[in-house]
N, C-alpha and C. Protein backbone atom coordinates (compact mmCIF):
# COMPACT_ATOMS: atom_id res chain seq x y z
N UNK A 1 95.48 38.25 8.99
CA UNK A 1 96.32 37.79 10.08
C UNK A 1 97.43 36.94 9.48
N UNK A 2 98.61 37.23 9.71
CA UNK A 2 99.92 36.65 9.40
C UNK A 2 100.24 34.87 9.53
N UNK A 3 100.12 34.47 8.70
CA UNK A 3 100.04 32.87 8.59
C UNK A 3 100.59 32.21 9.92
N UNK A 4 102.05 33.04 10.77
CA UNK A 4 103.01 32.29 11.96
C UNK A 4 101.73 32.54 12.89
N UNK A 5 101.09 33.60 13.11
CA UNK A 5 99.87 33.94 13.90
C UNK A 5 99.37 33.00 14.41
N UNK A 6 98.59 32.45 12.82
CA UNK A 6 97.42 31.40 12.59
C UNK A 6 97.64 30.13 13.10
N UNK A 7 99.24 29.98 12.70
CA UNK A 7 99.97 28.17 13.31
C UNK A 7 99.71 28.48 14.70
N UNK A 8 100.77 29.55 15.63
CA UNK A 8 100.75 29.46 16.38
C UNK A 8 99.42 29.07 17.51
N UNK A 9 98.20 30.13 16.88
CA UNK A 9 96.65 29.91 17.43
C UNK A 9 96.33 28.48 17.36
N UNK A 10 96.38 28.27 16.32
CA UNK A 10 95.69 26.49 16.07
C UNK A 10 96.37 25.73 17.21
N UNK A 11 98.03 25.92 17.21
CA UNK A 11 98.61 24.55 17.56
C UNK A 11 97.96 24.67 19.16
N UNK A 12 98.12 26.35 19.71
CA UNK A 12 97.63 26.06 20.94
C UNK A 12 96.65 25.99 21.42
N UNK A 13 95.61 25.86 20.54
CA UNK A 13 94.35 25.69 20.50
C UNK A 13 93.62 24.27 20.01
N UNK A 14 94.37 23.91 20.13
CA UNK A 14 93.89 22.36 19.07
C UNK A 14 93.31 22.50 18.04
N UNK A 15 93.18 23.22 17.41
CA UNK A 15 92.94 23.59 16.18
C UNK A 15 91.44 23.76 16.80
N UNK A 16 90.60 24.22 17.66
CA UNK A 16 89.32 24.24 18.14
C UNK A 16 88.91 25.67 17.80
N UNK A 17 89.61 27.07 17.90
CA UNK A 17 89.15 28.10 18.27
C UNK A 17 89.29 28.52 17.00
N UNK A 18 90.28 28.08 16.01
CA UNK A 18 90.77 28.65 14.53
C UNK A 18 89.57 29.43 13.63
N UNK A 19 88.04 29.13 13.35
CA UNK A 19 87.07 29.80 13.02
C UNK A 19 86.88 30.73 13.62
N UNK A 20 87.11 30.70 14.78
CA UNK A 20 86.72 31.93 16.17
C UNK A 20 87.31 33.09 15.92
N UNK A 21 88.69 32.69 15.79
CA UNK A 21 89.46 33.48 15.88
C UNK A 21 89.43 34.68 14.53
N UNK A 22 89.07 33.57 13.33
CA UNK A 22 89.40 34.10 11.95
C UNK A 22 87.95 34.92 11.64
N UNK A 23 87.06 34.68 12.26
CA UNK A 23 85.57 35.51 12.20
C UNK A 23 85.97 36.48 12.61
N UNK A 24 86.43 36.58 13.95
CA UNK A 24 86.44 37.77 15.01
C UNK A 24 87.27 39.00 14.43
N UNK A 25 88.64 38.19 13.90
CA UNK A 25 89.98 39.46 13.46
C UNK A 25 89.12 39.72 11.79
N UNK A 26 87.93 38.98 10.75
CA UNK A 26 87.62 39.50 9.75
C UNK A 26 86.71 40.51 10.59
N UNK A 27 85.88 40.69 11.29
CA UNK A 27 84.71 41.65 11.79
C UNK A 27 85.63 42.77 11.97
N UNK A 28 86.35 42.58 12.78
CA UNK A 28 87.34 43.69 13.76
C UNK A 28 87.93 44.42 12.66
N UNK A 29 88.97 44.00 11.74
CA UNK A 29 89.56 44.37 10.55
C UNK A 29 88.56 44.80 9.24
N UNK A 30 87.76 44.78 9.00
CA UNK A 30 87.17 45.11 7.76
C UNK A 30 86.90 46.34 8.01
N UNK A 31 86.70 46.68 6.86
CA UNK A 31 86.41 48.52 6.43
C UNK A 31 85.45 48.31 5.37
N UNK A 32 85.42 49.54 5.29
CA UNK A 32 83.65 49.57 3.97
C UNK A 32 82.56 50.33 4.99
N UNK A 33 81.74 50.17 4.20
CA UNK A 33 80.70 50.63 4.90
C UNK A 33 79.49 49.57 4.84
N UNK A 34 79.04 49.53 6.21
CA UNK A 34 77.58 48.22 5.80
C UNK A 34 76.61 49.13 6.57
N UNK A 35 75.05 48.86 5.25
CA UNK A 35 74.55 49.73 5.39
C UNK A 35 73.15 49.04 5.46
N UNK A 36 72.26 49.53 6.56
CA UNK A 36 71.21 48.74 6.78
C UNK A 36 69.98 48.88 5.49
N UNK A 37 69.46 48.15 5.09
CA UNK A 37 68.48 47.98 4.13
C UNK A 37 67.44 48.72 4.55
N UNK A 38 66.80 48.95 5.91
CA UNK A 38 65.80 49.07 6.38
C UNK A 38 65.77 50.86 6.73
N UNK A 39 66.92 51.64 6.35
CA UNK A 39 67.02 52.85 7.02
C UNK A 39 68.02 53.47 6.63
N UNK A 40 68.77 54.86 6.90
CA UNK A 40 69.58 55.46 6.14
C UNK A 40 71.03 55.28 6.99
N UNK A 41 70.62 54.47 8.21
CA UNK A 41 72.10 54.24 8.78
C UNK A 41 73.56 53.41 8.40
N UNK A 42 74.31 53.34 8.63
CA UNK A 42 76.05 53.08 8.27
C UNK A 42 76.85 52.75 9.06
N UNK A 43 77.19 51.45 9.08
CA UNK A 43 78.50 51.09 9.86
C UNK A 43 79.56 50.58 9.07
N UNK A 44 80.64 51.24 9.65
CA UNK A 44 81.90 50.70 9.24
C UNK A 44 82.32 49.09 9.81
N UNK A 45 81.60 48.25 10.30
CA UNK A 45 81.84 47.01 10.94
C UNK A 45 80.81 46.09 10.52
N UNK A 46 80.63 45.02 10.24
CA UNK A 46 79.60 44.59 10.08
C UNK A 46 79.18 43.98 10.92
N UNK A 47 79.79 43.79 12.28
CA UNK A 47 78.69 43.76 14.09
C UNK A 47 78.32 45.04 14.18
N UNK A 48 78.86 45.86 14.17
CA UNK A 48 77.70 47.19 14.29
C UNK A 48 76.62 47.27 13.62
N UNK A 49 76.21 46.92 12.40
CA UNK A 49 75.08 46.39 11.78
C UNK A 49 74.24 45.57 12.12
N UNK A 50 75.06 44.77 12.17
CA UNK A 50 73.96 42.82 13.13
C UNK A 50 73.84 43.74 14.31
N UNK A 51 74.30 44.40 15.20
CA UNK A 51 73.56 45.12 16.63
C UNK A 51 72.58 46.22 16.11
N UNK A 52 72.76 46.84 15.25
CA UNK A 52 71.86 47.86 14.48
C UNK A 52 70.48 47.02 14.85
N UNK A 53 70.31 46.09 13.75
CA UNK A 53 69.39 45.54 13.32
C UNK A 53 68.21 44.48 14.12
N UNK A 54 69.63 44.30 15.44
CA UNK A 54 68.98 43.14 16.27
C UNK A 54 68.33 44.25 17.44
N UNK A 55 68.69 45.45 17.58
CA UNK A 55 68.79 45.70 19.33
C UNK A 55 67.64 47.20 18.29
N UNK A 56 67.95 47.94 17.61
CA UNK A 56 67.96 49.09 17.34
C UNK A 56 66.29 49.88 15.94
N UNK A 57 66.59 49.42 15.10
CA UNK A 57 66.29 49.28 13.71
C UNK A 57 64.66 49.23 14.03
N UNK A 58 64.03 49.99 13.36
CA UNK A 58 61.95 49.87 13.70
C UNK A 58 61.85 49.22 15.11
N UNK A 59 62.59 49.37 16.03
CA UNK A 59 62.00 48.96 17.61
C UNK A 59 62.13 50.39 18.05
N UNK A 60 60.99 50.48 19.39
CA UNK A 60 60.66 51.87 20.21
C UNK A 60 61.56 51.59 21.36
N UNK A 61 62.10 52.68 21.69
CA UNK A 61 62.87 52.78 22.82
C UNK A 61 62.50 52.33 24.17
N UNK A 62 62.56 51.49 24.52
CA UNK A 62 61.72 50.80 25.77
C UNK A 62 62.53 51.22 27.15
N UNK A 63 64.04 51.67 27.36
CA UNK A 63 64.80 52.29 28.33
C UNK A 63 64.45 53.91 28.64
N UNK A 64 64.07 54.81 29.35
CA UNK A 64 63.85 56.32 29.95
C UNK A 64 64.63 56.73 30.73
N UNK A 65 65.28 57.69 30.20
CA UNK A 65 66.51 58.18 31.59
C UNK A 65 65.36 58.73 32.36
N UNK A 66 65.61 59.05 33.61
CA UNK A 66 64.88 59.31 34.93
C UNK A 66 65.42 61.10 35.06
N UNK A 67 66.04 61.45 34.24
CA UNK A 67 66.37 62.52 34.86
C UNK A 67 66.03 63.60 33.39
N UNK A 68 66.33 63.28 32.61
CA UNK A 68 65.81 64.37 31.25
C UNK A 68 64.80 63.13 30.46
N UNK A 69 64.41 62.18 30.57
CA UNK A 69 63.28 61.46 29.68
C UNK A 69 63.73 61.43 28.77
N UNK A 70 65.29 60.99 28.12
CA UNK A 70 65.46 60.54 26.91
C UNK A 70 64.76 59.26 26.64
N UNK A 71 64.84 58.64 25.57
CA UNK A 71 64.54 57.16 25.64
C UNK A 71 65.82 56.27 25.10
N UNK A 72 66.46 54.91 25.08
CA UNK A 72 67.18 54.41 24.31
C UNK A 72 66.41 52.80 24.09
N UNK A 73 67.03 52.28 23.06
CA UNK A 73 67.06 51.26 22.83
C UNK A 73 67.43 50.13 23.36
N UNK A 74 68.42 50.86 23.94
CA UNK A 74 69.35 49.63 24.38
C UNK A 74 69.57 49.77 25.84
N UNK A 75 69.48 48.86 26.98
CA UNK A 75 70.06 49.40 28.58
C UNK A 75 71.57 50.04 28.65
N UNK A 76 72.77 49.32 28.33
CA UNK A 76 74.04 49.80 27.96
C UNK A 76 74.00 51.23 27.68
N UNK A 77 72.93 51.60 26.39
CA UNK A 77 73.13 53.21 25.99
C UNK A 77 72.15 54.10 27.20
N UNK A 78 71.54 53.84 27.43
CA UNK A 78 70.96 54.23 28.86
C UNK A 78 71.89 54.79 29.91
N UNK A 79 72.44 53.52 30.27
CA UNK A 79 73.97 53.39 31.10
C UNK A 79 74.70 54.68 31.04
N UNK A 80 75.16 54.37 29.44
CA UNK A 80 76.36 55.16 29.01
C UNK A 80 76.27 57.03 29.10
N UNK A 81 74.68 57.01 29.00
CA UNK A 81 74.24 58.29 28.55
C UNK A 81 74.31 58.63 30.08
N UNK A 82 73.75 58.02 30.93
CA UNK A 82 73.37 58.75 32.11
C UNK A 82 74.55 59.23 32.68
N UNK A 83 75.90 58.23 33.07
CA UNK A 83 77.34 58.57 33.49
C UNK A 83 77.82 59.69 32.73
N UNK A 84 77.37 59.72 31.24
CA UNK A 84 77.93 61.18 30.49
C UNK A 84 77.47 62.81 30.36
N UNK A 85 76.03 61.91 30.69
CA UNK A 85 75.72 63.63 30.58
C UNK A 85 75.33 63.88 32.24
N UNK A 86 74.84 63.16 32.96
CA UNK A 86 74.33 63.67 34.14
C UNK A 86 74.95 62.89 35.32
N UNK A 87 76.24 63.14 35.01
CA UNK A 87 77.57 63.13 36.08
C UNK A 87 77.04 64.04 37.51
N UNK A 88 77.33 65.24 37.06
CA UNK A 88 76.54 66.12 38.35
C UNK A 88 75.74 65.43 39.39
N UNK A 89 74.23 64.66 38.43
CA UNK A 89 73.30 64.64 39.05
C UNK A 89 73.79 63.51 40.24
N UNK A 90 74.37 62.61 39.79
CA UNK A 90 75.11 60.79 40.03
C UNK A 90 75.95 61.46 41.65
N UNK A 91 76.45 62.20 41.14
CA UNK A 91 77.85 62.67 42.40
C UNK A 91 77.25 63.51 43.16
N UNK A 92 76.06 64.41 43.06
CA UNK A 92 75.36 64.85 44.47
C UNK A 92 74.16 64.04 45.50
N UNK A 93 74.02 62.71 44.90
CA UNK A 93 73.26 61.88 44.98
C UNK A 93 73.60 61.41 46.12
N UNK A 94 74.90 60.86 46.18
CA UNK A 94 75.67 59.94 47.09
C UNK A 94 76.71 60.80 48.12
């Protein structure tokens, strides 16, 4: 992030958010690959990893779609899956 950026953030920030900010744009901006220890998976982010590991990684899928019995990990991917694949089912429902 461009040093005028950084002034500008601080000054209007009281200099309070300046870590915040500089964590968030290193996560967002980095490239590479981070790769979980525990399994053969890969993220290009290293929050996609810390969510890997916290939500995902040797835990059983505790979410069931209701309509094909997938399972997910996570409620969000639950969510996401059901609006994507079983649109149909959602819109003759109502």
């Amino acid at each position: 992030m461009p040093k005028a950026v950084l002034s500008l953030i601080y000054s209007r920030t009281g200099g309070r958010l300046q870590g915040t900010v500089l964590n968030h744009s290193w996560t967002k901006e980095a490239s590479g690959n981070y790769n979980c220890p525990d399994c053969s998976k890969s993220y290009k982010y290293r929050s996609g990893l810390y969510t890997h590991r916290k939500f995902e990684c040797g835990k059983e899928p505790q979410f069931q779609c209701n309509i094909c019995d997938k399972k997910f990990t996570r409620k969000e991917s639950l969510a996401t899956h059901t609006v994507y694949k079983h649109r149909h089912v959602l819109l003759t429902e109502f």
